[in-house]
PDB file of N, CA and C in Angstrom:
ATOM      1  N   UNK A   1     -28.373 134.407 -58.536  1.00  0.00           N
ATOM      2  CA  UNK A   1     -29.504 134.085 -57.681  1.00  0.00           C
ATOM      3  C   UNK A   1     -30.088 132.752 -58.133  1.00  0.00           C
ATOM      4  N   UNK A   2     -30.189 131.534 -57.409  1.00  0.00           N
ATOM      5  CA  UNK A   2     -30.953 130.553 -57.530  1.00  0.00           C
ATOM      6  C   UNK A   2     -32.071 130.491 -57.062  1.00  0.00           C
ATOM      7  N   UNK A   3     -32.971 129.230 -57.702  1.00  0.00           N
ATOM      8  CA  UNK A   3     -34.468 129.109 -57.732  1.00  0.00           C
ATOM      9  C   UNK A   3     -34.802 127.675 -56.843  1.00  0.00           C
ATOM     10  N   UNK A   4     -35.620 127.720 -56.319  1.00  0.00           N
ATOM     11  CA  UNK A   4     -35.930 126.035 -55.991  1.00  0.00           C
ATOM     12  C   UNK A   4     -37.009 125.473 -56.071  1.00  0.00           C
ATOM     13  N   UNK A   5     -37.429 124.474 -56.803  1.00  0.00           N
ATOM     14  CA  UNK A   5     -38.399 123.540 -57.229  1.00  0.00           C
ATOM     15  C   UNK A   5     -38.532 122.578 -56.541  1.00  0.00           C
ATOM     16  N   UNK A   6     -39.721 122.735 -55.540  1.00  0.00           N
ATOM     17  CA  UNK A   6     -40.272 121.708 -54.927  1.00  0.00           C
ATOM     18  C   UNK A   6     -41.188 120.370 -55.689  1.00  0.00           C
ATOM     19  N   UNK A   7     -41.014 119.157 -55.499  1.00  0.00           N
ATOM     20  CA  UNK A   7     -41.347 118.367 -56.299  1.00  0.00           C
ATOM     21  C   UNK A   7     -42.216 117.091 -54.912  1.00  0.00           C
ATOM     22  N   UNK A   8     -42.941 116.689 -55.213  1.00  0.00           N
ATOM     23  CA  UNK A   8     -43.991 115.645 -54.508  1.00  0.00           C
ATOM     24  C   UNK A   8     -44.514 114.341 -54.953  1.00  0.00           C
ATOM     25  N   UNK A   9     -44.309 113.490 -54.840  1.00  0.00           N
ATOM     26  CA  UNK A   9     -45.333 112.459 -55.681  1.00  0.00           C
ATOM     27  C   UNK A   9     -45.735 111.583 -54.635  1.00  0.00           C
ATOM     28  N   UNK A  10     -46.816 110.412 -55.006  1.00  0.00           N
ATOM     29  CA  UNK A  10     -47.341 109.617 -54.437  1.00  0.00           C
ATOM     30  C   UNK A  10     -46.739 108.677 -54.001  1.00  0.00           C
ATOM     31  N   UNK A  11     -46.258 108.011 -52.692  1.00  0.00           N
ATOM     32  CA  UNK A  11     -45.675 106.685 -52.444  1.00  0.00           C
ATOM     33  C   UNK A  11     -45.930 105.309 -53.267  1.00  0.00           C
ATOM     34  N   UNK A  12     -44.990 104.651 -53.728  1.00  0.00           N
ATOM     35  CA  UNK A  12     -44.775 103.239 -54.568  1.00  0.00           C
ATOM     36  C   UNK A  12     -45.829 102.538 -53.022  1.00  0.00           C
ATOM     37  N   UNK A  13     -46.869 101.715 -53.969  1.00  0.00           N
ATOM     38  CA  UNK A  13     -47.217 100.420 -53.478  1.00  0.00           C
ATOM     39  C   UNK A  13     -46.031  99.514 -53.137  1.00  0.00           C
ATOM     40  N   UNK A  14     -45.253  99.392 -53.599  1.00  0.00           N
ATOM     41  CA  UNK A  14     -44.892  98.309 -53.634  1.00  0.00           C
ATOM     42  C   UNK A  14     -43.339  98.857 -52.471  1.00  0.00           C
ATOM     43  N   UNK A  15     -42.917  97.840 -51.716  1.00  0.00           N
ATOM     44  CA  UNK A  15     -41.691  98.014 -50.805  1.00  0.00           C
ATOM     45  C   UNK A  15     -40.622  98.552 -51.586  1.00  0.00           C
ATOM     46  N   UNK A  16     -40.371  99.871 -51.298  1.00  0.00           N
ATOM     47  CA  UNK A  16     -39.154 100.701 -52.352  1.00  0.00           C
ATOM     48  C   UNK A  16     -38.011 100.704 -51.563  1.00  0.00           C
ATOM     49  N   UNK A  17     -36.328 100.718 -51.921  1.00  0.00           N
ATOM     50  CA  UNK A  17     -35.683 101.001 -51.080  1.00  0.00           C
ATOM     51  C   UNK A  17     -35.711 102.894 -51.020  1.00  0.00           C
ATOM     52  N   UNK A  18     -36.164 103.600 -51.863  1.00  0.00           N
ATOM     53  CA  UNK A  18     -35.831 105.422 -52.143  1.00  0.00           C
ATOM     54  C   UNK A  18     -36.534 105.427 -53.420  1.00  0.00           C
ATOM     55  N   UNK A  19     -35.920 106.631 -53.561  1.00  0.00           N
ATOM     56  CA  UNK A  19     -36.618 107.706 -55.221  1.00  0.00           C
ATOM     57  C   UNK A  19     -35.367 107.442 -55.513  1.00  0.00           C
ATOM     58  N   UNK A  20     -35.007 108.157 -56.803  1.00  0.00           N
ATOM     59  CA  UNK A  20     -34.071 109.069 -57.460  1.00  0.00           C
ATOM     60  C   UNK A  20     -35.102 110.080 -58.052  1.00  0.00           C
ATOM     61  N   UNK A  21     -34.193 111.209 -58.249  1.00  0.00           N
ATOM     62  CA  UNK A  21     -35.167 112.523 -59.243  1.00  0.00           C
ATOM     63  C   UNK A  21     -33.882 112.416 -59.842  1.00  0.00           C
ATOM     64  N   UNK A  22     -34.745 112.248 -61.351  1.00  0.00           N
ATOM     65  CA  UNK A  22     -33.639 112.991 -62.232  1.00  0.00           C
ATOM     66  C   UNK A  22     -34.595 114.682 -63.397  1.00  0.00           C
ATOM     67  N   UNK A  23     -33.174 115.205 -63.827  1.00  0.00           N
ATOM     68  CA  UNK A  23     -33.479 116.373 -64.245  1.00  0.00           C
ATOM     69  C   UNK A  23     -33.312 116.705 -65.405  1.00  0.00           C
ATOM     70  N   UNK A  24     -34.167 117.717 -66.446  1.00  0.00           N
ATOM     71  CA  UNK A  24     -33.775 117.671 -67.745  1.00  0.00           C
ATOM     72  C   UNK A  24     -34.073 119.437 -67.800  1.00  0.00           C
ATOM     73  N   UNK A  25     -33.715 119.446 -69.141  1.00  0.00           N
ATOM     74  CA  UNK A  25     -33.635 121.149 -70.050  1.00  0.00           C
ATOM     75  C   UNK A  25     -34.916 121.523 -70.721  1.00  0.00           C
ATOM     76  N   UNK A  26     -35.492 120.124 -70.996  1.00  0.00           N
ATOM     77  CA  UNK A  26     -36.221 119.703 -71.915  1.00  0.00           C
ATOM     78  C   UNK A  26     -37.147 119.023 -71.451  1.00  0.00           C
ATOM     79  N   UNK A  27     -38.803 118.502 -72.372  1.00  0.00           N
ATOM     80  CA  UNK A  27     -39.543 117.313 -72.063  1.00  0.00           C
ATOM     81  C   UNK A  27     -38.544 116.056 -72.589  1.00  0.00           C
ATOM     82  N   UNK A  28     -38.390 115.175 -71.997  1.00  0.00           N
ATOM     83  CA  UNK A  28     -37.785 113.730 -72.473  1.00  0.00           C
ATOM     84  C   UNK A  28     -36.243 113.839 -72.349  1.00  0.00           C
ATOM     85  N   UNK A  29     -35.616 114.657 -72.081  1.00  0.00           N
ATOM     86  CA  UNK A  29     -34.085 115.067 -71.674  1.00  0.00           C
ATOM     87  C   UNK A  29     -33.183 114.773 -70.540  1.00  0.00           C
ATOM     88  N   UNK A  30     -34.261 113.783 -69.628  1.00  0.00           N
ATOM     89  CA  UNK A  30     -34.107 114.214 -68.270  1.00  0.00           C
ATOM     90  C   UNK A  30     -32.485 113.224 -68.454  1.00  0.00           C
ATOM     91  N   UNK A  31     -31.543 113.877 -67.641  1.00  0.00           N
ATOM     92  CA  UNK A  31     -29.796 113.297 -67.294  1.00  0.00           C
ATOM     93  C   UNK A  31     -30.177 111.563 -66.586  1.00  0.00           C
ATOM     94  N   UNK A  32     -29.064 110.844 -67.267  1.00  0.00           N
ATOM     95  CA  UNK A  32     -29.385 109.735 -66.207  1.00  0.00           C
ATOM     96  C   UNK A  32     -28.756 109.673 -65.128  1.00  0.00           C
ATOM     97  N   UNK A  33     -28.146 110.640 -64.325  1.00  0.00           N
ATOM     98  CA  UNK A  33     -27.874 110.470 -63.277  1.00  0.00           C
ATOM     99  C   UNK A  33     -28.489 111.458 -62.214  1.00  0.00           C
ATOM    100  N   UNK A  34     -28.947 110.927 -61.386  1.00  0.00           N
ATOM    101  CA  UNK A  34     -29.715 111.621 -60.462  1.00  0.00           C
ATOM    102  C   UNK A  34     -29.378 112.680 -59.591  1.00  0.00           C
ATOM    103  N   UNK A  35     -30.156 113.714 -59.630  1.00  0.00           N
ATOM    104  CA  UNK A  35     -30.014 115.085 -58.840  1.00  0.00           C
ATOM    105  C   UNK A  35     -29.741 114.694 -57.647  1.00  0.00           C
ATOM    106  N   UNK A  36     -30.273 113.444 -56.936  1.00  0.00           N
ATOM    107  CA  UNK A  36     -30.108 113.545 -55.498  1.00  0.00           C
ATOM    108  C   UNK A  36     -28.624 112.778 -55.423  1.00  0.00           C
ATOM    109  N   UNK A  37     -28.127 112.080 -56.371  1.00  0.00           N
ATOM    110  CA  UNK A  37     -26.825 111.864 -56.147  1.00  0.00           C
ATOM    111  C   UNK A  37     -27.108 110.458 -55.730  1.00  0.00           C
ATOM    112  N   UNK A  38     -25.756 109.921 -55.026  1.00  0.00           N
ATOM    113  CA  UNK A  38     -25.978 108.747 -54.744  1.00  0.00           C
ATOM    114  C   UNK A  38     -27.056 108.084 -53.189  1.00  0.00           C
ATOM    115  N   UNK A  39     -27.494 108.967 -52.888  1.00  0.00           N
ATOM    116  CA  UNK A  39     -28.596 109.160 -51.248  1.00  0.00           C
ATOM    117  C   UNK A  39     -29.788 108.872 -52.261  1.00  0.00           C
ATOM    118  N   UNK A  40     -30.081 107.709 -51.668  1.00  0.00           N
ATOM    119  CA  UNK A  40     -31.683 107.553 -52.111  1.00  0.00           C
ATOM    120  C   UNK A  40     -32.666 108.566 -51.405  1.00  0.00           C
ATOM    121  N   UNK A  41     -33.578 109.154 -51.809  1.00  0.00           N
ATOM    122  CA  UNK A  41     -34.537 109.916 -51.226  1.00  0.00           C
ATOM    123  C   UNK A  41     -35.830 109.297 -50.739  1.00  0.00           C
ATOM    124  N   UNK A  42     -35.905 108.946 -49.590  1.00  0.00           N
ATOM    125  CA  UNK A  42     -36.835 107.865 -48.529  1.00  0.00           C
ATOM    126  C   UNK A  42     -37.997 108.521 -48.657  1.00  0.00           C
ATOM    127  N   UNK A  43     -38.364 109.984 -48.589  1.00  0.00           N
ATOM    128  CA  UNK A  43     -39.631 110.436 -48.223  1.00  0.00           C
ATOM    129  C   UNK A  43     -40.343 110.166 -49.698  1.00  0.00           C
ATOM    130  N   UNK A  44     -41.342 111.484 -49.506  1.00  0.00           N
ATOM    131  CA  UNK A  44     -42.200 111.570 -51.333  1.00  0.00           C
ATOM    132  C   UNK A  44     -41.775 113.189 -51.242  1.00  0.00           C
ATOM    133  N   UNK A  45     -41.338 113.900 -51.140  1.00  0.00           N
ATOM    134  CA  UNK A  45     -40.838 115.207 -51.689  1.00  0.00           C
ATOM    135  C   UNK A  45     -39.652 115.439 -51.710  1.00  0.00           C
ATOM    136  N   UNK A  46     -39.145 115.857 -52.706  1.00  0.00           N
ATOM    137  CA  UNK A  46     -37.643 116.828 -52.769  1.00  0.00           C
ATOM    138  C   UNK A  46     -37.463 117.942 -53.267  1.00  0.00           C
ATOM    139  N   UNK A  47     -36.562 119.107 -52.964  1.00  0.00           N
ATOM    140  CA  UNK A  47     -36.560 120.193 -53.428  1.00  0.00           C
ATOM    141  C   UNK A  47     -35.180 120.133 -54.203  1.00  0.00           C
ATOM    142  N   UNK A  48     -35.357 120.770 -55.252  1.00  0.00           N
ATOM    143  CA  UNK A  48     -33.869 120.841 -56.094  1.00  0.00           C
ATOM    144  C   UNK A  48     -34.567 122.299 -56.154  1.00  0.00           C
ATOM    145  N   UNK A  49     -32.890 122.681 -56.286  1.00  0.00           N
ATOM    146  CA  UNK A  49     -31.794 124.206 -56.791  1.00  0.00           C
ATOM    147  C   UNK A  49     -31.573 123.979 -57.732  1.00  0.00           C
ATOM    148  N   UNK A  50     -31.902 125.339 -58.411  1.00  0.00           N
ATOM    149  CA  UNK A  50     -31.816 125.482 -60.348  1.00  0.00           C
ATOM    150  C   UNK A  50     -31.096 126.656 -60.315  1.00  0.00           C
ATOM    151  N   UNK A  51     -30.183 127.310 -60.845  1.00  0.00           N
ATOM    152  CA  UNK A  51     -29.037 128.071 -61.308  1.00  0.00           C
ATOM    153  C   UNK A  51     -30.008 129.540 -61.510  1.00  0.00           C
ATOM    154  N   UNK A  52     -30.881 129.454 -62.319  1.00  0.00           N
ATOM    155  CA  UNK A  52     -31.553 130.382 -62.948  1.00  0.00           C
ATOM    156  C   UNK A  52     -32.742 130.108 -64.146  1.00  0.00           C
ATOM    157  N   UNK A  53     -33.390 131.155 -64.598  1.00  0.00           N
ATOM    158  CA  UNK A  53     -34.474 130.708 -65.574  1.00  0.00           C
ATOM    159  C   UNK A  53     -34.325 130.046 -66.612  1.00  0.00           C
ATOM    160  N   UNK A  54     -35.416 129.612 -66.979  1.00  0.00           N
ATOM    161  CA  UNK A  54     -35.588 128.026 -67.777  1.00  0.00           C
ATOM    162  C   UNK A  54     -36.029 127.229 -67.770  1.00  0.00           C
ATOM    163  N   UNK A  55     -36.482 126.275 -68.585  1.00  0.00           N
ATOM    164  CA  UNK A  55     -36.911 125.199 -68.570  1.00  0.00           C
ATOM    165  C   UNK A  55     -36.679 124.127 -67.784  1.00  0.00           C
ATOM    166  N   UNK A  56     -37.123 122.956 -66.703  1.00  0.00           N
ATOM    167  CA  UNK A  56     -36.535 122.343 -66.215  1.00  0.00           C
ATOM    168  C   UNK A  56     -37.598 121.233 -66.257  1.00  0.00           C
ATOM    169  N   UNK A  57     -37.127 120.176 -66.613  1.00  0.00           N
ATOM    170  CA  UNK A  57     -38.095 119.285 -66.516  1.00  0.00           C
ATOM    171  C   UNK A  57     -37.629 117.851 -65.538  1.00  0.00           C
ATOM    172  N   UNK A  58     -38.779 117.266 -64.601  1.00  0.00           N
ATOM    173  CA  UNK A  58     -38.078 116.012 -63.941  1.00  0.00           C
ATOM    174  C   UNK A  58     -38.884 115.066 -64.238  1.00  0.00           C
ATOM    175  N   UNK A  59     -38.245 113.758 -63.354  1.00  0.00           N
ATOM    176  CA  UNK A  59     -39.000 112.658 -63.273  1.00  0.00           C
ATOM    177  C   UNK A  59     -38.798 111.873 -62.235  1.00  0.00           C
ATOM    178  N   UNK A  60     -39.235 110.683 -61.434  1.00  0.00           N
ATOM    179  CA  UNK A  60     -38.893 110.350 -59.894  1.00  0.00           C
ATOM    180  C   UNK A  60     -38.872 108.941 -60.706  1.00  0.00           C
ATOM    181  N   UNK A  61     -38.248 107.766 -60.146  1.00  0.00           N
ATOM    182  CA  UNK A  61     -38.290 106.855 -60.037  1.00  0.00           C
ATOM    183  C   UNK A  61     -37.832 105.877 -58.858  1.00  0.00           C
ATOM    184  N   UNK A  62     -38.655 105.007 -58.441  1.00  0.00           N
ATOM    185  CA  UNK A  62     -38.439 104.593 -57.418  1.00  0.00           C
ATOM    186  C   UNK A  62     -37.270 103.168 -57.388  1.00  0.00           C
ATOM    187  N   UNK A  63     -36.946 103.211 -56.315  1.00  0.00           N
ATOM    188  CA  UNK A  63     -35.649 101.856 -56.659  1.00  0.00           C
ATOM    189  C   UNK A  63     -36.086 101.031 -55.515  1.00  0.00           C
ATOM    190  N   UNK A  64     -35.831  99.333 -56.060  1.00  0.00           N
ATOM    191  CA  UNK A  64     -36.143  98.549 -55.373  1.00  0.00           C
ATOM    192  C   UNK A  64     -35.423  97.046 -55.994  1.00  0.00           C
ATOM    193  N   UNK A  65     -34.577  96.931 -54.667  1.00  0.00           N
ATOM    194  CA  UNK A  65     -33.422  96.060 -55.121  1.00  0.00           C
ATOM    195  C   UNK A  65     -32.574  96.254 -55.441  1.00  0.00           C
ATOM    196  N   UNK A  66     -31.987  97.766 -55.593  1.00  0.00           N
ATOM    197  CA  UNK A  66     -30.844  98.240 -56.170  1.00  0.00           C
ATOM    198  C   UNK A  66     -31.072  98.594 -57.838  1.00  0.00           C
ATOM    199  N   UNK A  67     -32.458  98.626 -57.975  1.00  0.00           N
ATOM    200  CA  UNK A  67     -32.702  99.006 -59.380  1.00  0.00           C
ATOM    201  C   UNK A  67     -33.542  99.759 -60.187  1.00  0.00           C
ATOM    202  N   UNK A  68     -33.839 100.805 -60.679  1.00  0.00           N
ATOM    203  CA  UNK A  68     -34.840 101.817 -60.955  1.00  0.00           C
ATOM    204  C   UNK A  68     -36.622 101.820 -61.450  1.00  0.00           C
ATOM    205  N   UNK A  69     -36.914 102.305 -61.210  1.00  0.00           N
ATOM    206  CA  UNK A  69     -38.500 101.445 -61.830  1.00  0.00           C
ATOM    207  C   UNK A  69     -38.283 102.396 -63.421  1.00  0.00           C
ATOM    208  N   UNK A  70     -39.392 102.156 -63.737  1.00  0.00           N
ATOM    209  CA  UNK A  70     -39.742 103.246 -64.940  1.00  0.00           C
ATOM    210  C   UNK A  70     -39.788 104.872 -64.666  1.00  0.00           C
ATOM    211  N   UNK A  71     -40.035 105.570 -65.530  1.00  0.00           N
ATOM    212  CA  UNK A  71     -40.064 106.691 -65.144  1.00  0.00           C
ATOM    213  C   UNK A  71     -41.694 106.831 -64.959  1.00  0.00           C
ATOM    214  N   UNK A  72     -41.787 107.879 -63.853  1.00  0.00           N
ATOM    215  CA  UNK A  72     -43.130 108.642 -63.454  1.00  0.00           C
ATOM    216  C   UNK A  72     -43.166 109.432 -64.323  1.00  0.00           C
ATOM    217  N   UNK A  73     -44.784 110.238 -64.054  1.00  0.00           N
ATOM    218  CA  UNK A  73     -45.274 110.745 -65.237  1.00  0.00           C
ATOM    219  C   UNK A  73     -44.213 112.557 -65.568  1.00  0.00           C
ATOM    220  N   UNK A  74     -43.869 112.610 -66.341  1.00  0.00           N
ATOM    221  CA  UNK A  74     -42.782 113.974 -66.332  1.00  0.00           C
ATOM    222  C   UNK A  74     -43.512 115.166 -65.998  1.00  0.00           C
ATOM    223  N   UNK A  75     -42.782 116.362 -65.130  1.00  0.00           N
ATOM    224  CA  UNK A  75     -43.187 117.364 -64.606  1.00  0.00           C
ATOM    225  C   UNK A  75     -42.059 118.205 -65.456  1.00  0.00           C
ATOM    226  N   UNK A  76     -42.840 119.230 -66.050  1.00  0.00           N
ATOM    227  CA  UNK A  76     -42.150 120.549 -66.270  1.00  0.00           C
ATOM    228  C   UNK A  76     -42.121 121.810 -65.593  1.00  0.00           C
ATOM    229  N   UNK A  77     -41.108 122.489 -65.132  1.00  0.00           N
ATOM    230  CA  UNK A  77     -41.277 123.673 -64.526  1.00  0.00           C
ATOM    231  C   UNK A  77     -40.702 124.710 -65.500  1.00  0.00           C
ATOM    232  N   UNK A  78     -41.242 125.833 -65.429  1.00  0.00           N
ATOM    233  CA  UNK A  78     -40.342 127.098 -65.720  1.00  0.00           C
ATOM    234  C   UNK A  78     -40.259 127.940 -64.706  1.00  0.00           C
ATOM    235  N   UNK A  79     -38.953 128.393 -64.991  1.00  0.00           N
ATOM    236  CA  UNK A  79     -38.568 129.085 -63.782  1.00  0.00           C
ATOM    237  C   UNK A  79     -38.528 130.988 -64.925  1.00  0.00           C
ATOM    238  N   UNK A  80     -38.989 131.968 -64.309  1.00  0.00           N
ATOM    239  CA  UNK A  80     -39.309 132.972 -65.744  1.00  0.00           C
ATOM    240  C   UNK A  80     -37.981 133.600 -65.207  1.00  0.00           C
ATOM    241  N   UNK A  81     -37.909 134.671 -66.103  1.00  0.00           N
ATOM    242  CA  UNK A  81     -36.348 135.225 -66.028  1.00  0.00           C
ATOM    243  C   UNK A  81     -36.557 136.147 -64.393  1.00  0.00           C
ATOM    244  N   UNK A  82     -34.953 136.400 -64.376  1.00  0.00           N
ATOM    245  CA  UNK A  82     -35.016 137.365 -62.921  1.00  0.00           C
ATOM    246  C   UNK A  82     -35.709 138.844 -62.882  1.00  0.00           C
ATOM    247  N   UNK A  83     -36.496 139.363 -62.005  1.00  0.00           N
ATOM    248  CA  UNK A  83     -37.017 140.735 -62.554  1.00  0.00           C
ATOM    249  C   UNK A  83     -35.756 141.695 -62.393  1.00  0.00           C
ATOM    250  N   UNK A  84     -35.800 142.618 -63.457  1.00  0.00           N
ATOM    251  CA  UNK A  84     -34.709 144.149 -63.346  1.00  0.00           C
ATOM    252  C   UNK A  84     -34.822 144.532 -61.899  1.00  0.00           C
ATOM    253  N   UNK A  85     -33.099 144.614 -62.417  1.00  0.00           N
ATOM    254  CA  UNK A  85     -32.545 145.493 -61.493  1.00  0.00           C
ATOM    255  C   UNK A  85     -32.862 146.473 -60.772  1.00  0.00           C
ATOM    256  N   UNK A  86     -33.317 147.213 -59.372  1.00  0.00           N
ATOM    257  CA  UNK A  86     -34.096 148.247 -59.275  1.00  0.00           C
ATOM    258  C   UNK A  86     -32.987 149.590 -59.792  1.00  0.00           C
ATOM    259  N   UNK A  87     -33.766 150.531 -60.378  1.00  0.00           N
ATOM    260  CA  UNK A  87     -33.950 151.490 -61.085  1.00  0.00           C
ATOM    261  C   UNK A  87     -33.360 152.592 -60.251  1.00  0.00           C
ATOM    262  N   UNK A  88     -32.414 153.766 -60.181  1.00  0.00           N
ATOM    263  CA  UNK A  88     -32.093 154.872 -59.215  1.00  0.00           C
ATOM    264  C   UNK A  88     -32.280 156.248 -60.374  1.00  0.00           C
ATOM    265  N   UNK A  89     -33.273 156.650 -59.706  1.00  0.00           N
ATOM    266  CA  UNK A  89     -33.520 158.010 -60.631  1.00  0.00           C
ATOM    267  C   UNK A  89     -33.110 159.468 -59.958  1.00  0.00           C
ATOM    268  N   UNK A  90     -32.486 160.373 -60.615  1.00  0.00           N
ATOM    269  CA  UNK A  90     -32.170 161.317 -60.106  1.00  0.00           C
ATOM    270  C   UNK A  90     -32.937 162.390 -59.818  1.00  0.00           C
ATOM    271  N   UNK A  91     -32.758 163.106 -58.609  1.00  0.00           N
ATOM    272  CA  UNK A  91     -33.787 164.124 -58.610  1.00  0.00           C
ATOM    273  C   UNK A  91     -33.753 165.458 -59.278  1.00  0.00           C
ATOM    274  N   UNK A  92     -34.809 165.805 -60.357  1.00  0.00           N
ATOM    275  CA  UNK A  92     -34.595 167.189 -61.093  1.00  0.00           C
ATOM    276  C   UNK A  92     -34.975 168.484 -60.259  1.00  0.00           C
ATOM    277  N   UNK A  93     -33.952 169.307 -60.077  1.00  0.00           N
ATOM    278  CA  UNK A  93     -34.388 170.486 -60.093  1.00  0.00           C
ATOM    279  C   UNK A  93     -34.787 171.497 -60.628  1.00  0.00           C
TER     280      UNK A  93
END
């Protein structure tokens, strides 16, 4: 069963060509290659799919010119474990 983390930030002042989101395990971990892949992400929200519980931490950066800005301020999510299995109890006579 997967999870999905909706993510939002504020539009760049400045003329952007997209975002990238990238994703980490960790605070400061985040992968350098971006969740959204090679599609710049035009709007200000994206949703990423996470496998299962855990730590997930991101960051957005905007590109302009073909080149990344700094990173935005980091967001951590946890995703908590899956709840049990439902339970089949037998009936006593």
């Amino acid at each position: 069963m997967s999870h999905t983390i909706a993510l939002s930030w504020t539009a760049s002042t400045d003329a952007v060509q997209g975002y990238n989101v990238y994703e980490g395990t960790a605070a400061g971990n985040e992968s350098s290659t971006p969740v959204n892949g090679t599609t710049l992400i035009t709007g200000t929200t994206y949703t990423v799919t996470v496998a299962g519980p855990g730590v997930y931490s991101f960051v957005v950066k905007s590109v302009e010119n073909g080149a990344d800005s700094v990173n935005s301020n980091e967001v951590i999510a946890t995703v908590p474990p899956f709840p049990p299995t439902g339970l089949t109890v037998g009936a006593i006579n």
